[in-house]
N, C-alpha and C. Protein backbone atom coordinates (compact mmCIF):
# COMPACT_ATOMS: atom_id res chain seq x y z
N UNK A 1 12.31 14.67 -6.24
CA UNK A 1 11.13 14.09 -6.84
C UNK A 1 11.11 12.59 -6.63
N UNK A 2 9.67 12.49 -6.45
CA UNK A 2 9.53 10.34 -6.36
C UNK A 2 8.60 10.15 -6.67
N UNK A 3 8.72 9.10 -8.17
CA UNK A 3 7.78 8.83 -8.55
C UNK A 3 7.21 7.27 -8.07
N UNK A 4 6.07 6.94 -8.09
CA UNK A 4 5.01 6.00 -7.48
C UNK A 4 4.32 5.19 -8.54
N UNK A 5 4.26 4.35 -9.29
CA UNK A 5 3.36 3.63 -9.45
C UNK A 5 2.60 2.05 -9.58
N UNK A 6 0.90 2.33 -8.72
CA UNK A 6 1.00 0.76 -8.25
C UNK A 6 0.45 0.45 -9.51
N UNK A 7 0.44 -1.27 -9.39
CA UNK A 7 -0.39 -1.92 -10.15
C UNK A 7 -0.52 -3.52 -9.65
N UNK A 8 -1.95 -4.26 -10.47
CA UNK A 8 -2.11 -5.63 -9.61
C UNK A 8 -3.32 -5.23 -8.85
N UNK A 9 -4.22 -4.48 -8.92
CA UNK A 9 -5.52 -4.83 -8.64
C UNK A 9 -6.67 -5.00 -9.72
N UNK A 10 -7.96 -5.37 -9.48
CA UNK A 10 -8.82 -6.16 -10.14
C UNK A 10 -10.08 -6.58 -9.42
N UNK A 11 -10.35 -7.77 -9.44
CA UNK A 11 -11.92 -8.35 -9.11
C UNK A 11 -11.15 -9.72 -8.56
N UNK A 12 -12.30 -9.56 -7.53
CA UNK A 12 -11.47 -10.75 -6.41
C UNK A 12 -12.54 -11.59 -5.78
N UNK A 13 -12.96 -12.59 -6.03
CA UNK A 13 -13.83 -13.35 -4.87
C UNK A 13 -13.19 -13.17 -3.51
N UNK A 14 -14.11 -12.61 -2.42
CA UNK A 14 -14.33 -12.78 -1.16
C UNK A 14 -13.15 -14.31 -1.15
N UNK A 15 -12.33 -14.18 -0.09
CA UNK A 15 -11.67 -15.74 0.38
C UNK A 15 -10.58 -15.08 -0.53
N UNK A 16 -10.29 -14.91 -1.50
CA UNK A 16 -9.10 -15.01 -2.39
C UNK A 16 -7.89 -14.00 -2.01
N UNK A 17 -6.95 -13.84 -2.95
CA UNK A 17 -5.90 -13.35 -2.61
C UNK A 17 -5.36 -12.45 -3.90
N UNK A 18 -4.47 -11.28 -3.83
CA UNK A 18 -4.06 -10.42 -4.36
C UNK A 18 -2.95 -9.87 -3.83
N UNK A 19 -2.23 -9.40 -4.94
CA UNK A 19 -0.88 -9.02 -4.67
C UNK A 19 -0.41 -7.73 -5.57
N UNK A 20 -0.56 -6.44 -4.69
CA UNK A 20 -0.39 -5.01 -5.68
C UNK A 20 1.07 -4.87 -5.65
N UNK A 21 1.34 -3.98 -6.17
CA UNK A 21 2.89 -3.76 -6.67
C UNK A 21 2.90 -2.38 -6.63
N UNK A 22 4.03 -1.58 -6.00
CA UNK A 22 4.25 -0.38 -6.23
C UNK A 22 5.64 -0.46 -6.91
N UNK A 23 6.09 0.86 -7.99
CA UNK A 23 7.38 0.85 -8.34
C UNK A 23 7.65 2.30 -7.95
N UNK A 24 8.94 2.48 -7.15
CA UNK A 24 9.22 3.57 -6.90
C UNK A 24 10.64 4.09 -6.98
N UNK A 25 10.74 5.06 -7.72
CA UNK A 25 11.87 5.91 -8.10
C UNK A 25 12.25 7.25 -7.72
N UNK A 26 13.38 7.72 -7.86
CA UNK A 26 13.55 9.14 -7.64
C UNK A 26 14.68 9.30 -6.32
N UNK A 27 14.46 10.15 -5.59
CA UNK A 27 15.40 10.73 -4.53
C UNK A 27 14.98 9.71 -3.04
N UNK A 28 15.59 8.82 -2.80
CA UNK A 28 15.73 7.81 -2.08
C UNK A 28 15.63 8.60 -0.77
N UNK A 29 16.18 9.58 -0.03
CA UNK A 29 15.97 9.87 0.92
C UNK A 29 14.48 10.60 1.21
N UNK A 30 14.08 10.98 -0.11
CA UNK A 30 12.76 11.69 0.29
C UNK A 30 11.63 10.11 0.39
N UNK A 31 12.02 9.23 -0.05
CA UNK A 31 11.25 7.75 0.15
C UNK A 31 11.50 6.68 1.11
N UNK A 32 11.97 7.09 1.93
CA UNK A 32 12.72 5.82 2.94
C UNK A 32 11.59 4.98 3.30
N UNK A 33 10.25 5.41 3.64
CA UNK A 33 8.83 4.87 4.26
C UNK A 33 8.04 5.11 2.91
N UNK A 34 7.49 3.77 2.53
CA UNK A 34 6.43 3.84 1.68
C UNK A 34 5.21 3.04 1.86
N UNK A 35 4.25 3.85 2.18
CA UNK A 35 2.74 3.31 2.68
C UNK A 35 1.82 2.69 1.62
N UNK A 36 1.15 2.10 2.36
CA UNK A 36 -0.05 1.97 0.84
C UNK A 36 -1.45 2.48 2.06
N UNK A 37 -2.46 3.18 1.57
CA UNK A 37 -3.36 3.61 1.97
C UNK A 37 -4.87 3.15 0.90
N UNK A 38 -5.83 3.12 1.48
CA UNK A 38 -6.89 2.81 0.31
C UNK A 38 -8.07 4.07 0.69
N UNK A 39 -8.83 4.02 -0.31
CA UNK A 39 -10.26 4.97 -0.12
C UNK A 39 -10.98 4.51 -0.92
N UNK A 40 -12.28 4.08 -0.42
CA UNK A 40 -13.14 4.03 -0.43
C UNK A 40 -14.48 5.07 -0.74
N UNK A 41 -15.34 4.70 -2.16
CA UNK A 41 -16.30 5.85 -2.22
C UNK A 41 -16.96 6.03 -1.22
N UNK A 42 -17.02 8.19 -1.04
CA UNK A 42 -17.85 8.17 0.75
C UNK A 42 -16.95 8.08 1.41
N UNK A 43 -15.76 7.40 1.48
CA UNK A 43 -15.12 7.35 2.42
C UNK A 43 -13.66 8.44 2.79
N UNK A 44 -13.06 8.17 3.93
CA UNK A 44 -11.78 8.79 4.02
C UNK A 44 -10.72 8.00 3.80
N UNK A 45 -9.59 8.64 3.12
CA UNK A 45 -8.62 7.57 2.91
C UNK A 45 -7.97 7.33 4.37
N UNK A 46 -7.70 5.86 3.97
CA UNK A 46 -7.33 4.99 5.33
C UNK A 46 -5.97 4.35 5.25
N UNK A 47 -5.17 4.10 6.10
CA UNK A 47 -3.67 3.86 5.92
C UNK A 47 -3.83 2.63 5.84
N UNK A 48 -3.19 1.47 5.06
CA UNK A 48 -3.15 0.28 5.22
C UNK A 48 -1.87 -0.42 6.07
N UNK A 49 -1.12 -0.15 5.28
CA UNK A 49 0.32 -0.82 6.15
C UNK A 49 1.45 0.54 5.53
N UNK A 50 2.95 0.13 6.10
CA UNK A 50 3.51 1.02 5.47
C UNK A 50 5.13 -0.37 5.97
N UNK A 51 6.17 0.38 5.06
CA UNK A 51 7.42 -0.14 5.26
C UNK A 51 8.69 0.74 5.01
N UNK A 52 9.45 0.78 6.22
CA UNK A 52 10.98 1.69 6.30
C UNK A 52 11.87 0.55 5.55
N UNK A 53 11.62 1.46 3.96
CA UNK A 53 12.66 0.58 2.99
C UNK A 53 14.06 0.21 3.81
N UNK A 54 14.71 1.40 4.77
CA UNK A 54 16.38 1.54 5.15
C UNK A 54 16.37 -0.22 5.81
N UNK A 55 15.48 -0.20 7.12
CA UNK A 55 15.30 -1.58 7.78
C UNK A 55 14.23 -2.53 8.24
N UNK A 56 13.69 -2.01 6.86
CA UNK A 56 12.57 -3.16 7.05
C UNK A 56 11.24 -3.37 8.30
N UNK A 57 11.11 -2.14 8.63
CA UNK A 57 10.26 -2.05 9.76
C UNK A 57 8.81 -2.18 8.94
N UNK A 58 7.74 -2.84 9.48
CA UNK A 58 6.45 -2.67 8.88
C UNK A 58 5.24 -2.21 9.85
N UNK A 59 4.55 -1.67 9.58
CA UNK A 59 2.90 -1.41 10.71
C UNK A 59 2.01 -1.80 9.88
N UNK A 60 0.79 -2.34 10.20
CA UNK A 60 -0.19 -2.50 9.56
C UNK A 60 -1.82 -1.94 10.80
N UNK A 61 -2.44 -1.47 9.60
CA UNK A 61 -3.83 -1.33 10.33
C UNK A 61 -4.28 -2.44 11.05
N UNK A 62 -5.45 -2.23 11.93
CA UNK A 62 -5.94 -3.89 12.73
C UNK A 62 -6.51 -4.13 11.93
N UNK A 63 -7.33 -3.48 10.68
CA UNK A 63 -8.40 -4.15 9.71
C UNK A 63 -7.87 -4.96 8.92
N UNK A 64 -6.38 -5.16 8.74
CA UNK A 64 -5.90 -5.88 7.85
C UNK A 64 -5.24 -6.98 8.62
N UNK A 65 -4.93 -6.86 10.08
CA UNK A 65 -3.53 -7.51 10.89
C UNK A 65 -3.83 -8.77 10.35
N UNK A 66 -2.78 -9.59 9.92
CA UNK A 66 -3.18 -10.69 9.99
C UNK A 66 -3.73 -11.53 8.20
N UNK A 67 -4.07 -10.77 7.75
CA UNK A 67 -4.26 -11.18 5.93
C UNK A 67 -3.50 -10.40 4.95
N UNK A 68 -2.34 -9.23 5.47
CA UNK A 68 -2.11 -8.48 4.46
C UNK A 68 -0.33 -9.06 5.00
N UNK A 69 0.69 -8.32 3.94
CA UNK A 69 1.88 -8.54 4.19
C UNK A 69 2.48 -7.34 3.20
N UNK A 70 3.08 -6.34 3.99
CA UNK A 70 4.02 -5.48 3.45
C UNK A 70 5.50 -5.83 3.09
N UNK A 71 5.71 -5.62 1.62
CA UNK A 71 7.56 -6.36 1.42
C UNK A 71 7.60 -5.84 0.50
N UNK A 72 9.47 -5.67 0.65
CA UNK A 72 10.14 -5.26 -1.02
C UNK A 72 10.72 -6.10 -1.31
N UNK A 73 11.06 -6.17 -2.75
CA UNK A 73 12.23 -7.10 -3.73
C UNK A 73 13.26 -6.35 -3.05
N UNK A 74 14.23 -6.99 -3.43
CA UNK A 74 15.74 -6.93 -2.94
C UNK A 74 16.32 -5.90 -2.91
N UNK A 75 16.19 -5.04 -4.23
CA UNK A 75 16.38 -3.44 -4.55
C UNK A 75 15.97 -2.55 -4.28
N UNK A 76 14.35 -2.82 -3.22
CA UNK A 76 13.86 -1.88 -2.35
C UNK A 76 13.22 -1.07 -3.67
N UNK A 77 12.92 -1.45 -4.78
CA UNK A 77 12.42 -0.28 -5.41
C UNK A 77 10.96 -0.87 -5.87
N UNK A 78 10.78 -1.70 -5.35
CA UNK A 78 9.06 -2.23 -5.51
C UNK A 78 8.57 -2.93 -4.23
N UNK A 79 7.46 -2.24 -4.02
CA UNK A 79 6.62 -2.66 -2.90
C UNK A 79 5.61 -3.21 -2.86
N UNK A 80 5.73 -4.43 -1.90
CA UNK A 80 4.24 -5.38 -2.45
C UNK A 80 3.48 -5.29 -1.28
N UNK A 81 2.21 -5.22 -2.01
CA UNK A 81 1.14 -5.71 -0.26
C UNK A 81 0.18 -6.49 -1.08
N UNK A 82 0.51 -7.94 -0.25
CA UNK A 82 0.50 -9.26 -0.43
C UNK A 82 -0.93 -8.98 0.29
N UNK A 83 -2.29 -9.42 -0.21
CA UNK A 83 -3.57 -9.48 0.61
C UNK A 83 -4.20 -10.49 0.42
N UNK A 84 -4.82 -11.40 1.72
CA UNK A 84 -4.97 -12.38 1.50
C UNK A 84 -6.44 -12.80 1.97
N UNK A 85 -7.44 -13.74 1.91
CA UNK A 85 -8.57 -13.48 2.94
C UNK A 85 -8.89 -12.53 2.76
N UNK A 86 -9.12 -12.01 1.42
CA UNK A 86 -9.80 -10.75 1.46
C UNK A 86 -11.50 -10.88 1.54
N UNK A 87 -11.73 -9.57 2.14
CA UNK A 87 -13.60 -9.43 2.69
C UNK A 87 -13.99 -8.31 1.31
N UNK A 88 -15.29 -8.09 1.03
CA UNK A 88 -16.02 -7.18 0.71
C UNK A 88 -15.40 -6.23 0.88
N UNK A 89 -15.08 -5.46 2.23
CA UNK A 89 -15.05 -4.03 2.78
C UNK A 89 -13.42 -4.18 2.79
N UNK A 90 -13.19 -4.64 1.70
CA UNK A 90 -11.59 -4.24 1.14
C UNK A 90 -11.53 -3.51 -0.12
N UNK A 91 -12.52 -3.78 -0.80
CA UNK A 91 -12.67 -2.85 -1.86
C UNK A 91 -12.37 -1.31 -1.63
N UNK A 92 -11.52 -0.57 -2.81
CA UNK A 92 -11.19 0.25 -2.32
C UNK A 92 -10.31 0.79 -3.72
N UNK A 93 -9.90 1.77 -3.94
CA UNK A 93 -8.96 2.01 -4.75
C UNK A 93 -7.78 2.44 -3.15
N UNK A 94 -6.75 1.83 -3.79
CA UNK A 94 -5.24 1.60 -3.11
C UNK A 94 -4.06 2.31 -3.57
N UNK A 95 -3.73 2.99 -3.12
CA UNK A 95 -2.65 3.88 -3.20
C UNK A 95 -1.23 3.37 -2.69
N UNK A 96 -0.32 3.80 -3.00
CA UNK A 96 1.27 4.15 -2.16
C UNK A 96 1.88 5.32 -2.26
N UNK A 97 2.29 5.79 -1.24
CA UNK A 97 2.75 6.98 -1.21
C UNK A 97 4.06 6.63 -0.53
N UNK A 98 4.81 7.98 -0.28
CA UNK A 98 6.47 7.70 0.44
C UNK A 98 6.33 9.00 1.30
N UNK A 99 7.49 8.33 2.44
CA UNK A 99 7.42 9.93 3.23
C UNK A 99 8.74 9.61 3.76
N UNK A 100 9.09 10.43 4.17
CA UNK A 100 10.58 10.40 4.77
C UNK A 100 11.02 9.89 5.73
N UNK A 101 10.31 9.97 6.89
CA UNK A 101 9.83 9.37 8.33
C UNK A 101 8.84 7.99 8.24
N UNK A 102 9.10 7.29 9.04
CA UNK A 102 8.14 5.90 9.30
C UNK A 102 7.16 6.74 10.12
N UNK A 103 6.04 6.48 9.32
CA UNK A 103 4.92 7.00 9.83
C UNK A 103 3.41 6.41 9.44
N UNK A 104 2.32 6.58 9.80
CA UNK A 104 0.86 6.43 9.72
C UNK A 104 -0.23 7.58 8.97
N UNK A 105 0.54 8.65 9.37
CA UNK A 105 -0.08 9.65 9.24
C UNK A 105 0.12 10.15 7.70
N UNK A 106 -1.36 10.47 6.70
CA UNK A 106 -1.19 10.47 5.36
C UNK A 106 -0.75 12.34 5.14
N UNK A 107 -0.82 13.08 5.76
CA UNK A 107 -0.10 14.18 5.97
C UNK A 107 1.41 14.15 5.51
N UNK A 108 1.81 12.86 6.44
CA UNK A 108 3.85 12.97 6.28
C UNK A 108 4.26 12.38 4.85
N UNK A 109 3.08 11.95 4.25
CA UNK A 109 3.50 11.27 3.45
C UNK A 109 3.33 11.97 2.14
N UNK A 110 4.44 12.69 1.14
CA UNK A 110 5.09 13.61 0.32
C UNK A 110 4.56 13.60 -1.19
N UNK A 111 4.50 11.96 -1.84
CA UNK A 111 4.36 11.77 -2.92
C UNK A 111 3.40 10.51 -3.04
N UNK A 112 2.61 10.16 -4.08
CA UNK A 112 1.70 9.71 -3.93
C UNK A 112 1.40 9.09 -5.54
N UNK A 113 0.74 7.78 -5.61
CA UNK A 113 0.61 7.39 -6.73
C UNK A 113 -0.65 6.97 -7.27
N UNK A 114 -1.34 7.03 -8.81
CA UNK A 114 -2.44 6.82 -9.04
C UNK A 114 -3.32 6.40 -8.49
N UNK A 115 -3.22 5.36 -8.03
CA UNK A 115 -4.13 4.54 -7.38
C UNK A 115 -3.87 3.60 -8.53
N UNK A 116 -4.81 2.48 -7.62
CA UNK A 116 -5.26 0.73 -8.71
C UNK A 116 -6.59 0.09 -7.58
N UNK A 117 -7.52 0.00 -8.44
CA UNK A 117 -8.66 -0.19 -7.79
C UNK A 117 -8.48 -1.88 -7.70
N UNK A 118 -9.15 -1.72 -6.22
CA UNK A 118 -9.97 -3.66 -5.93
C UNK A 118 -10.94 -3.83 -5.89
N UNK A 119 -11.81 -4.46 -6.16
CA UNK A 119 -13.06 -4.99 -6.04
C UNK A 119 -13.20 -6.61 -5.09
N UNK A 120 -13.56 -6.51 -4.12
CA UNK A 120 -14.07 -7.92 -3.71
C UNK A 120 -14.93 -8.23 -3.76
N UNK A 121 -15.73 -9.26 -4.69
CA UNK A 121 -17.47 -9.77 -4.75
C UNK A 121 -17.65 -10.54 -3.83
N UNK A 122 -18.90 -10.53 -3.24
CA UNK A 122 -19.06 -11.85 -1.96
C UNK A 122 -20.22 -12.27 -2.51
């Protein structure tokens, strides 16, 4: 079992910056990769970035390259995605999930947490 939960979203002027937090517990090997993904009403959920807690590998979507930053604290048991320059069409409720494998694909990914909604006003 692995439990997930983010928090640290809110209401954001367009230009500004935000910083969500995932805390994650449980069976470490079933979590080695933990993604954050968002969805959008209407929409399909979309992968944002993800990070291989073991060595630190990160991917990020192109919609974000460049304003977002995937990282853990030291203990690997909280995950931040640092967003910066945020647009409108970031709004989204934001998820993290874990999967075993470094991956993209929201299929591999096992366990999954509330969500924490963003809002960007422009």
């Amino acid at each position: 079992q692995v439990q997930l939960v983010e928090s640290g979203g809110g209401l954001v002027q367009a230009g500004g910056s935000l910083r969500l937090s995932c805390s994650v517990s449980g069976r470490a090997d079933s979590a080695n990769t933990v993604g954050w993904f968002r969805q959008a009403p209407g929409k399909e959920r979309e992968f944002v970035a993800a990070v291989r807690r073991s060595n630190g590998w990160t991917q990020y979507t192109d919609a974000v390259k460049g304003r977002v930053r995937v990282s853990t604290d030291i203990a690997k048991t909280t995950v931040y995605l640092q967003m910066n320059s945020l647009k409108p069409e970031d709004t989204a409720v934001y998820y993290c999930a874990s999967a075993r494998r470094f991956t993209t694909l929201t299929r591999d990914y096992d366990y999954w947490g509330q969500g924490t909604q963003l809002t960007v006003s422009s």
